[in-house]
Every structure is written in structure tokens, then in C-alpha cells.
Protein backbone atom coordinates (compact mmCIF):
# COMPACT_ATOMS: atom_id res chain seq x y z
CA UNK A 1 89.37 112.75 43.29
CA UNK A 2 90.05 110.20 46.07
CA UNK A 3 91.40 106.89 45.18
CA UNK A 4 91.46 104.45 47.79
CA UNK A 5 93.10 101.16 47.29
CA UNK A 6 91.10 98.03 48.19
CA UNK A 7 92.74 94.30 48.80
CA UNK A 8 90.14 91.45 48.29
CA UNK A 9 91.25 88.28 50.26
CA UNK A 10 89.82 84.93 48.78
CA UNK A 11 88.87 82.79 52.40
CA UNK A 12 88.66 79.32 51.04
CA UNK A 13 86.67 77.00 53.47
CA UNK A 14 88.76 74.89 55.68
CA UNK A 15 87.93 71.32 55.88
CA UNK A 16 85.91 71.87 59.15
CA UNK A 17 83.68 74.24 57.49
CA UNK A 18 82.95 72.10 54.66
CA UNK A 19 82.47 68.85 57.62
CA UNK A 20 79.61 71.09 58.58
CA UNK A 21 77.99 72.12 55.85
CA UNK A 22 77.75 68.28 54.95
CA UNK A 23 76.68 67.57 58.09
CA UNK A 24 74.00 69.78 57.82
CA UNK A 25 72.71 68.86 54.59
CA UNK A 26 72.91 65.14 56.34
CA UNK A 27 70.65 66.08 59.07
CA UNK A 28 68.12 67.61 56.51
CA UNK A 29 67.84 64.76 54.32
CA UNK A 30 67.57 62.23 57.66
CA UNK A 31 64.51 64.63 58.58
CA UNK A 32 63.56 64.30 55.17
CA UNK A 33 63.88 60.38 55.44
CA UNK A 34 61.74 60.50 58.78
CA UNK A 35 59.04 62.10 57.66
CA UNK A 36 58.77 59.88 54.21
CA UNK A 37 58.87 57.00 56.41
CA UNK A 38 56.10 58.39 59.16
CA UNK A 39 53.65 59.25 55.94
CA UNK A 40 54.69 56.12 54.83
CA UNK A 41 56.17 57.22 51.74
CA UNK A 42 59.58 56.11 50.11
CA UNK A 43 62.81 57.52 51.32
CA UNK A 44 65.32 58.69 48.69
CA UNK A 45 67.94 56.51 48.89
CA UNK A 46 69.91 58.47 46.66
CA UNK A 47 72.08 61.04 48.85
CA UNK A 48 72.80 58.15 51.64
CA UNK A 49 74.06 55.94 48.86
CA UNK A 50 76.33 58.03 47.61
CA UNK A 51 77.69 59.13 51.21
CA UNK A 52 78.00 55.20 52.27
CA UNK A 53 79.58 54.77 49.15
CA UNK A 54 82.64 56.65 50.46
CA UNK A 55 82.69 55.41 53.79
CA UNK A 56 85.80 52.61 54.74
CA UNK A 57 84.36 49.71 56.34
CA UNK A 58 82.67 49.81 60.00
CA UNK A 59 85.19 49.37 62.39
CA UNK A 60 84.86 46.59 65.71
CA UNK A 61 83.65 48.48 69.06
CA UNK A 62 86.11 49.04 71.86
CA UNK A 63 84.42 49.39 75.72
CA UNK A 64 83.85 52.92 76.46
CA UNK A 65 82.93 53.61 80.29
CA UNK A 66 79.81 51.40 80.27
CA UNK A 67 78.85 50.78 76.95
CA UNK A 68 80.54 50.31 73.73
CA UNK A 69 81.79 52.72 70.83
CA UNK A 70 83.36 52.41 67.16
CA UNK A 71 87.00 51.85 67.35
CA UNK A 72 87.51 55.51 65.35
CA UNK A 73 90.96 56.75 64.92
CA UNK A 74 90.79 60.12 64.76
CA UNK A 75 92.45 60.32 61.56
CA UNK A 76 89.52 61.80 59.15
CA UNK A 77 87.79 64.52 60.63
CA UNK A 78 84.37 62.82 58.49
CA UNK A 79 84.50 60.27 61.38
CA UNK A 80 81.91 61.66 63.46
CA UNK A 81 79.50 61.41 60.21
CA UNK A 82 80.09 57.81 60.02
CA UNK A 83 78.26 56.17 63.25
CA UNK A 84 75.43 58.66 61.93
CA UNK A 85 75.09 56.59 59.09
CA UNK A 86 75.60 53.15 60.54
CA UNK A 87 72.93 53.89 62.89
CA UNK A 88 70.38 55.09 59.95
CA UNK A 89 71.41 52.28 57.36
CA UNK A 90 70.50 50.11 60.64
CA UNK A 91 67.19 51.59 61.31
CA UNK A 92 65.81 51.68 57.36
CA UNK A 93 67.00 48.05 57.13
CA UNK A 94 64.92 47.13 59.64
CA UNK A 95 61.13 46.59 60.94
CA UNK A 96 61.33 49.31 63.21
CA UNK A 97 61.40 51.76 59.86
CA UNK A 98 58.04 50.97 59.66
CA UNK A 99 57.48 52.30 63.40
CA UNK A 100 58.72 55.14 63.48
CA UNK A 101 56.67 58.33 65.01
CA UNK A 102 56.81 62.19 65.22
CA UNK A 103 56.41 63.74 68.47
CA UNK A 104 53.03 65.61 68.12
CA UNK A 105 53.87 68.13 70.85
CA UNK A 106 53.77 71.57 70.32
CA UNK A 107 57.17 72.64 69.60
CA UNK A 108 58.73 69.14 69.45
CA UNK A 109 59.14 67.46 66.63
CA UNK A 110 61.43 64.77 67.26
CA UNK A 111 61.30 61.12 66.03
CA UNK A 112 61.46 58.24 67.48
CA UNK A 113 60.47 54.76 67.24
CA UNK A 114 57.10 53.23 68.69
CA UNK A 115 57.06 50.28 70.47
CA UNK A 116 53.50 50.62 71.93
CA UNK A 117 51.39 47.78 71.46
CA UNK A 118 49.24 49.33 68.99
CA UNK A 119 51.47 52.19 67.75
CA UNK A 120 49.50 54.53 69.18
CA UNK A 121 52.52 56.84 70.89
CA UNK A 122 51.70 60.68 70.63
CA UNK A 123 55.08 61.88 72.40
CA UNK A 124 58.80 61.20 72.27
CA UNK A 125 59.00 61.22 75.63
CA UNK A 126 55.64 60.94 78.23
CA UNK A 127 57.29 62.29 80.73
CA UNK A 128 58.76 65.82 79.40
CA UNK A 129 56.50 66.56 75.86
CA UNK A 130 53.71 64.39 77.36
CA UNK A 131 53.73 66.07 80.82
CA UNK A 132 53.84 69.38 79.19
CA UNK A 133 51.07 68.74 76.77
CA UNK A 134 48.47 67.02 79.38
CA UNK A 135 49.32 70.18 81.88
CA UNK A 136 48.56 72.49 78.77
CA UNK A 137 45.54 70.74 78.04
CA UNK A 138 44.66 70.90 81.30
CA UNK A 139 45.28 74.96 81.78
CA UNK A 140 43.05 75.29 78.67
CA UNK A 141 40.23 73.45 80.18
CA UNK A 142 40.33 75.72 83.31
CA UNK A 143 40.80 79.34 81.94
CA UNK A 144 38.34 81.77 82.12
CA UNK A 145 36.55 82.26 78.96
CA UNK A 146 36.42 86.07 77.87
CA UNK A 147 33.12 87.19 76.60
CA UNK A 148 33.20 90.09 74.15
């Protein structure tokens, strides 16, 4: 009989790993939140409350280049989650909540907010998913049909 000796390490998850998985489970529930509000349904509030909750206060903005940034540290490696969540808590607090869209192109998906007259936007951006879309449209129309 053969007995072979086996070691079993235990890999805890380093901080990083566990940044990510929390990021990741922030990006689900902000699609979540984006398509509640383009139904026009209720967001849970719930899992952003409770991630704000921990937050320190937002910082002032420093000039970066040509625009402006949060004066972050670099001391918590969370930091990068924060303007994430300044930037959503700013968009649900305000009217353009109510505007926000879903790009209806095939294989898009994104969101964005629509400033069209009569919120009629169909794309996040005319001139890539748009383009794309009309040109598809287009190809359709002039295609051969095959008989059987």
C-alpha cells in the first residue's frame, strides 16, 4: 500500500481580492438600480446605504490636467469605490433618475441619461450603437431573400 502525504495550504483572500469581489457585487446592484429606475420601479436602497454608511466624508477636488478629481489619499485601497458612489447617490437624488435610458442596440446595453426633448433616445451613443444599428437595418433591407 502507497501512502502519500498531502499538505493542504489555507489561501486567505488578500484585501485586493476581497476590493473586487465588492466591487463586483457593486456593479451588479448599480445595474440592478438602472434597470428599476428605466421600468420605473423602486431601487433598493438597501445595499448602497449600508456601503455609504461606511464611507468618511467626500473629500474637496484638486485640478487634475483639465478637469477636476477627489482629493484621495491613497491610503484605503476602498478609495476607488468611493467616487462610484458619490456619482450614483448624485444621480438617484436627482431629476435625471427619472431619465435615464438603456441602449436598445444589439449587444449594448449601457445606460445613460436622456436629454432628448421628448425622451425618445434609442442609443447610448448615435454615432457608434446608432451607426451600427441603422447600417444593420439597412443590410437587412437589402439582402436577398432565400426561397425554400
Amino acid at each position: 500500500m502507497l501512502a502519500i502525504k498531502c499538505t493542504v495550504t489555507i489561501i486567505f483572500p488578500t484585501a485586493a481580492e476581497a476590493i473586487m469581489r465588492e466591487a463586483r457585487a457593486l456593479r451588479g446592484e448599480i445595474r440592478e438600480a438602472a434597470e428599476a429606475l428605466c421600468r420605473g420601479k423602486s431601487v433598493r436602497l438597501a445595499p448602497f446605504n449600508r456601503l455609504l454608511a461606511a464611507l468618511p466624508a467626500q473629500p474637496g477636488l484638486v485640478r487634475d490636467g483639465a478637469g477636476y478629481v477627489h482629493d484621495l489619499r491613497g491610503a484605503d485601497p476602498e478609495e476607488p469605490l468611493w467616487p462610484v458612489l458619490w456619482s450614483l447617490t448624485a444621480l438617484l437624488s436627482s431629476k435625471d433618475a427619472a431619465r435615464l435610458g438603456c441602449c436598445q442596440a444589439q449587444g449594448c446595453g449601457w445606460f445613460f441619461v436622456d436629454e432628448s426633448p421628448n425622451h425618445s433616445r434609442a442609443w447610448c451613443s448615435s454615432e457608434v450603437c446608432g451607426n451600427r444599428e441603422r447600417a444593420r437595418r439597412a443590410y437587412s433591407k437589402r439582402r436577398p431573400v432565400r426561397s425554400p
